[in-house]
Protein backbone atom coordinates (compact mmCIF):
# COMPACT_ATOMS: atom_id res chain seq x y z
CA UNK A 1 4.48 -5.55 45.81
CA UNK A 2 1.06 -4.66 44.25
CA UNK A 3 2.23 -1.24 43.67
CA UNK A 4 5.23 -2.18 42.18
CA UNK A 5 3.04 -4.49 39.49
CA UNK A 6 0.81 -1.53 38.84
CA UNK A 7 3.79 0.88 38.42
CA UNK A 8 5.32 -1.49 36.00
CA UNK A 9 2.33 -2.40 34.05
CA UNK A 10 1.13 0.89 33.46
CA UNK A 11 4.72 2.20 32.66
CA UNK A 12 4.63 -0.43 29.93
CA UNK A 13 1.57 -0.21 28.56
CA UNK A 14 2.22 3.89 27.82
CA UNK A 15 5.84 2.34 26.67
CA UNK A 16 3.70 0.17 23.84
CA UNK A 17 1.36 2.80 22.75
CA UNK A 18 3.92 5.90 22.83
CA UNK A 19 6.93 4.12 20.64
CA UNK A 20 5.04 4.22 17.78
CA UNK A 21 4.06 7.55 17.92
CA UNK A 22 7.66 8.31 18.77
CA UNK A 23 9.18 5.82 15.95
CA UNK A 24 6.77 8.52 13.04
CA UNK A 25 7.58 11.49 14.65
CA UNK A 26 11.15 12.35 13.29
CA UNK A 27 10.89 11.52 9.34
CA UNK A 28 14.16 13.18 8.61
CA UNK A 29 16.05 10.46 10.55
CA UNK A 30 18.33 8.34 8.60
CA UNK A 31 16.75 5.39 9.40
CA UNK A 32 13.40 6.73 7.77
CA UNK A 33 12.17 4.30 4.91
CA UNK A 34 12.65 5.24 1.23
CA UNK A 35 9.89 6.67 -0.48
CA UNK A 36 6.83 4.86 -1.39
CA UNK A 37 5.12 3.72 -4.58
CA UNK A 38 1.32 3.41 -5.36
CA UNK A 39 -0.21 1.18 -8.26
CA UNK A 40 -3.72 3.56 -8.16
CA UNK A 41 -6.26 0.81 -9.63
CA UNK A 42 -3.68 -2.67 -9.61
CA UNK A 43 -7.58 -4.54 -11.18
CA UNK A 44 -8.40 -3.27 -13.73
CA UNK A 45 -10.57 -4.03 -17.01
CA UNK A 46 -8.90 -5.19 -20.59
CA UNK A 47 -9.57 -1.57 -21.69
CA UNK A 48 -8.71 0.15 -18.25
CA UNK A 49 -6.04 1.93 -17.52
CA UNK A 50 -3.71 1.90 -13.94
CA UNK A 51 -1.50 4.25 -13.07
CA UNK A 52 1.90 2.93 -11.31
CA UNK A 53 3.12 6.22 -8.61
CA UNK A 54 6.86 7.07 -7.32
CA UNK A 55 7.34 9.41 -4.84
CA UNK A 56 9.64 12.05 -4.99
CA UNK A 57 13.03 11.22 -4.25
CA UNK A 58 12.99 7.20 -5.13
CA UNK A 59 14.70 7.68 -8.58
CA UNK A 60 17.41 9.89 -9.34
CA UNK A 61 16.21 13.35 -10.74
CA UNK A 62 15.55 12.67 -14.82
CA UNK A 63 16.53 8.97 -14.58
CA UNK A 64 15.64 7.33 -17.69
CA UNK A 65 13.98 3.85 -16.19
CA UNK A 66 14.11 0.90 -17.77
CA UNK A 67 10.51 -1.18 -17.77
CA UNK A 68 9.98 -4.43 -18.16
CA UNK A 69 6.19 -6.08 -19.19
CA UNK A 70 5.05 -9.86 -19.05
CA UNK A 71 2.26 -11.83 -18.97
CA UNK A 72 -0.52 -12.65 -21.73
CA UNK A 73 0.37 -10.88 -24.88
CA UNK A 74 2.51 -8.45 -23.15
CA UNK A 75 4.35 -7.30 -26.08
CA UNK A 76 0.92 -5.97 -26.91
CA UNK A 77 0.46 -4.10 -23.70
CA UNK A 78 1.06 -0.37 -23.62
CA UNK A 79 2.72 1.90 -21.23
CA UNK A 80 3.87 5.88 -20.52
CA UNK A 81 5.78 7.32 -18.92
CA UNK A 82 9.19 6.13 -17.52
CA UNK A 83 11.28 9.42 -17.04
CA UNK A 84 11.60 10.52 -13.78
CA UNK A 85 11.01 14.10 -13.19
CA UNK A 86 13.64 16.77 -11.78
CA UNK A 87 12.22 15.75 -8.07
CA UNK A 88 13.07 11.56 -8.80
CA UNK A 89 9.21 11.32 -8.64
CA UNK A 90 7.61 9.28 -11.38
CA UNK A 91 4.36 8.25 -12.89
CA UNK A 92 3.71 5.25 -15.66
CA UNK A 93 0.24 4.81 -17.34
CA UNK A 94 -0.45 1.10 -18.33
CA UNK A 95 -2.98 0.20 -20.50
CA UNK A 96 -3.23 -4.15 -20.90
CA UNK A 97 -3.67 -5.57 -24.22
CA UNK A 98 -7.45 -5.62 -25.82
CA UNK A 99 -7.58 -9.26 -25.92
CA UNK A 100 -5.45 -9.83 -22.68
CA UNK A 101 -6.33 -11.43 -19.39
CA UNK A 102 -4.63 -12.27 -15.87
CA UNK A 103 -1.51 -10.68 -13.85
CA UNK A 104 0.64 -8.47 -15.46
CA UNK A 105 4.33 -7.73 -14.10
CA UNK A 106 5.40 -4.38 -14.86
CA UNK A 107 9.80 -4.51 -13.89
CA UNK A 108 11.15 -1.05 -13.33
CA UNK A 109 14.76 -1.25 -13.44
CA UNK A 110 16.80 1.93 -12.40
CA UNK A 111 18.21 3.57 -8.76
CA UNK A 112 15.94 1.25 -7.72
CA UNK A 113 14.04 -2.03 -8.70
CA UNK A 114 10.15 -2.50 -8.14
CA UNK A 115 7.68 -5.07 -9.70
CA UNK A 116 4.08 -3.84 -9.72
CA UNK A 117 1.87 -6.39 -10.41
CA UNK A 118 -1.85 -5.54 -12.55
CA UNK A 119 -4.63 -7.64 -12.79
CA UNK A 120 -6.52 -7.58 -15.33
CA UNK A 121 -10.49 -8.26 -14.41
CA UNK A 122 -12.03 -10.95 -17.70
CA UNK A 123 -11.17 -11.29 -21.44
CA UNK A 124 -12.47 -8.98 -23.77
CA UNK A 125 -13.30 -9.53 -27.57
CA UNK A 126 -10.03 -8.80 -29.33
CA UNK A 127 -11.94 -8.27 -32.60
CA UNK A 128 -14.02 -5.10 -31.10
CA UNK A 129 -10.33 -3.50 -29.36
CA UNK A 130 -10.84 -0.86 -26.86
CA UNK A 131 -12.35 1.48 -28.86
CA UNK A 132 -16.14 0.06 -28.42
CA UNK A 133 -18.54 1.64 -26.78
CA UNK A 134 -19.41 -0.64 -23.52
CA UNK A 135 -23.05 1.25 -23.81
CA UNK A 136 -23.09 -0.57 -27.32
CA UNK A 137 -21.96 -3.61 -26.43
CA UNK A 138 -23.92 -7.12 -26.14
CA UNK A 139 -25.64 -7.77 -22.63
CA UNK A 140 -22.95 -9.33 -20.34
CA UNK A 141 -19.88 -7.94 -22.05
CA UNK A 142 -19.84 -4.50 -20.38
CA UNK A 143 -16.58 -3.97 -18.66
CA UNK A 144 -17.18 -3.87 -14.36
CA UNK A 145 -17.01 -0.03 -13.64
CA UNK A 146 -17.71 -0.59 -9.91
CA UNK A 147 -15.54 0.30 -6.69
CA UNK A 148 -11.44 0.62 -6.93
CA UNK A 149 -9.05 -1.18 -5.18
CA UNK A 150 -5.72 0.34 -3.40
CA UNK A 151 -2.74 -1.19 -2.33
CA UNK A 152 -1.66 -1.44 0.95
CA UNK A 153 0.20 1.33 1.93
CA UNK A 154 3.61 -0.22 3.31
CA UNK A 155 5.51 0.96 6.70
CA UNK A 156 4.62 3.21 8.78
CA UNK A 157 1.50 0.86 10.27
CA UNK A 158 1.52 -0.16 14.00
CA UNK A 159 0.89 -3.59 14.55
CA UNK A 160 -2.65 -4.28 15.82
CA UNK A 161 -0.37 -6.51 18.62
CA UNK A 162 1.08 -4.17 19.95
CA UNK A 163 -1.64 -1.56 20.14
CA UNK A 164 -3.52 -4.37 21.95
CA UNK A 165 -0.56 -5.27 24.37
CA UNK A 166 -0.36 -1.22 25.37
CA UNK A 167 -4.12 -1.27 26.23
CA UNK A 168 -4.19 -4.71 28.36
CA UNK A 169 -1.21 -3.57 30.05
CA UNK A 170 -2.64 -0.27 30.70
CA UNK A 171 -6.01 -2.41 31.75
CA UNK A 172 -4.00 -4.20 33.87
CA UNK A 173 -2.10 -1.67 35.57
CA UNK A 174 -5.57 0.14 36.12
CA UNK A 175 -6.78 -2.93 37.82
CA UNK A 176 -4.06 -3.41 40.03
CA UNK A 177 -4.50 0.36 41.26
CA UNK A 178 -7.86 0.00 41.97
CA UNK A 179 -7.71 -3.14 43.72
CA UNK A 180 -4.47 -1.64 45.88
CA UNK A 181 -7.10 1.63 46.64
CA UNK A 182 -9.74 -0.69 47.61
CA UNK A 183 -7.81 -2.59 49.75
CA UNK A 184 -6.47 0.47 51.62
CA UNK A 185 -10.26 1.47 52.13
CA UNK A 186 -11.43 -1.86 53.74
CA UNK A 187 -8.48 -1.89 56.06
């Protein structure tokens, strides 16, 4: 009976820890997820700029995209950049309005849909625009420069579960070999 347990418990903790591995290992199967997108800094300043990144393949090749901008001011916000290139990949440049503040959807509307969303950090004087000098600028008004933020990426991940059921089961299994080798010693 005991080495029935550890047979089973060790065949399903390598079970846990090898489907995922498995599951990654064929990306050309058809059940493969589409490609991703990337919004490279989704905070970002009033004067900053963030970058919203398609990956080959998720829009038709030269698809014209149609985008889509709300929040504060939006119709003041710019953007670049909605063509998709011969490969389907694409890349839009947004740039928030000078006096705007808060979350920003950007709507791309095409092969596919996607919302981004961009946050934009603090107000900024709309009076100076953009084109100030933050070196110039009044003590306390200078735009935060420090450490980027990234997006998750999505699928692909292995569930911290089920990397942690693979190694108690293999803990388990382990235990129930060694106590089946001690007891074999004593008798």
């Amino acid at each position: 009976m005991l080495k029935k347990l550890a047979a089973i418990s060790l065949t399903a903790g390598a079970l846990m820890l090898a489907v995922p591995a498995a599951a990654s290992a064929a990306p050309g199967d058809s059940y493969a997820e589409p490609p991703s997108v990337l919004v490279d800094t989704p905070v970002v300043d009033v004067c900053g700029e963030s970058t919203v990144v398609f990956e080959p393949g998720y829009f038709q090749p030269g698809e014209n995209v149609s985008v889509g901008v709300s929040g504060a001011k939006a119709a003041d916000a710019k953007y670049s950049g909605n063509v998709a290139s011969a490969e389907g990949a694409m890349e839009l440049s947004f740039s928030p309005p000078a006096d705007g503040e808060g979350n920003y959807s950007i709507a791309f509307s095409g092969t596919r849909s996607y919302t981004a969303v961009i946050t934009v950090a603090h107000a900024h004087d709309a009076a100076a625009g953009c084109d100030v000098d933050p070196a110039g600028a009044p003590a306390g008004s200078e735009a935060s420069q420090s450490g980027e933020l990234a997006l998750a990426v999505t699928g692909g991940a292995v569930p911290p579960l089920m990397i942690g059921g693979g190694l108690v089961a293999l803990a388990a299994g382990g235990l129930l070999v060694a106590t089946g080798v001690a007891r074999r010693r004593r008798s």
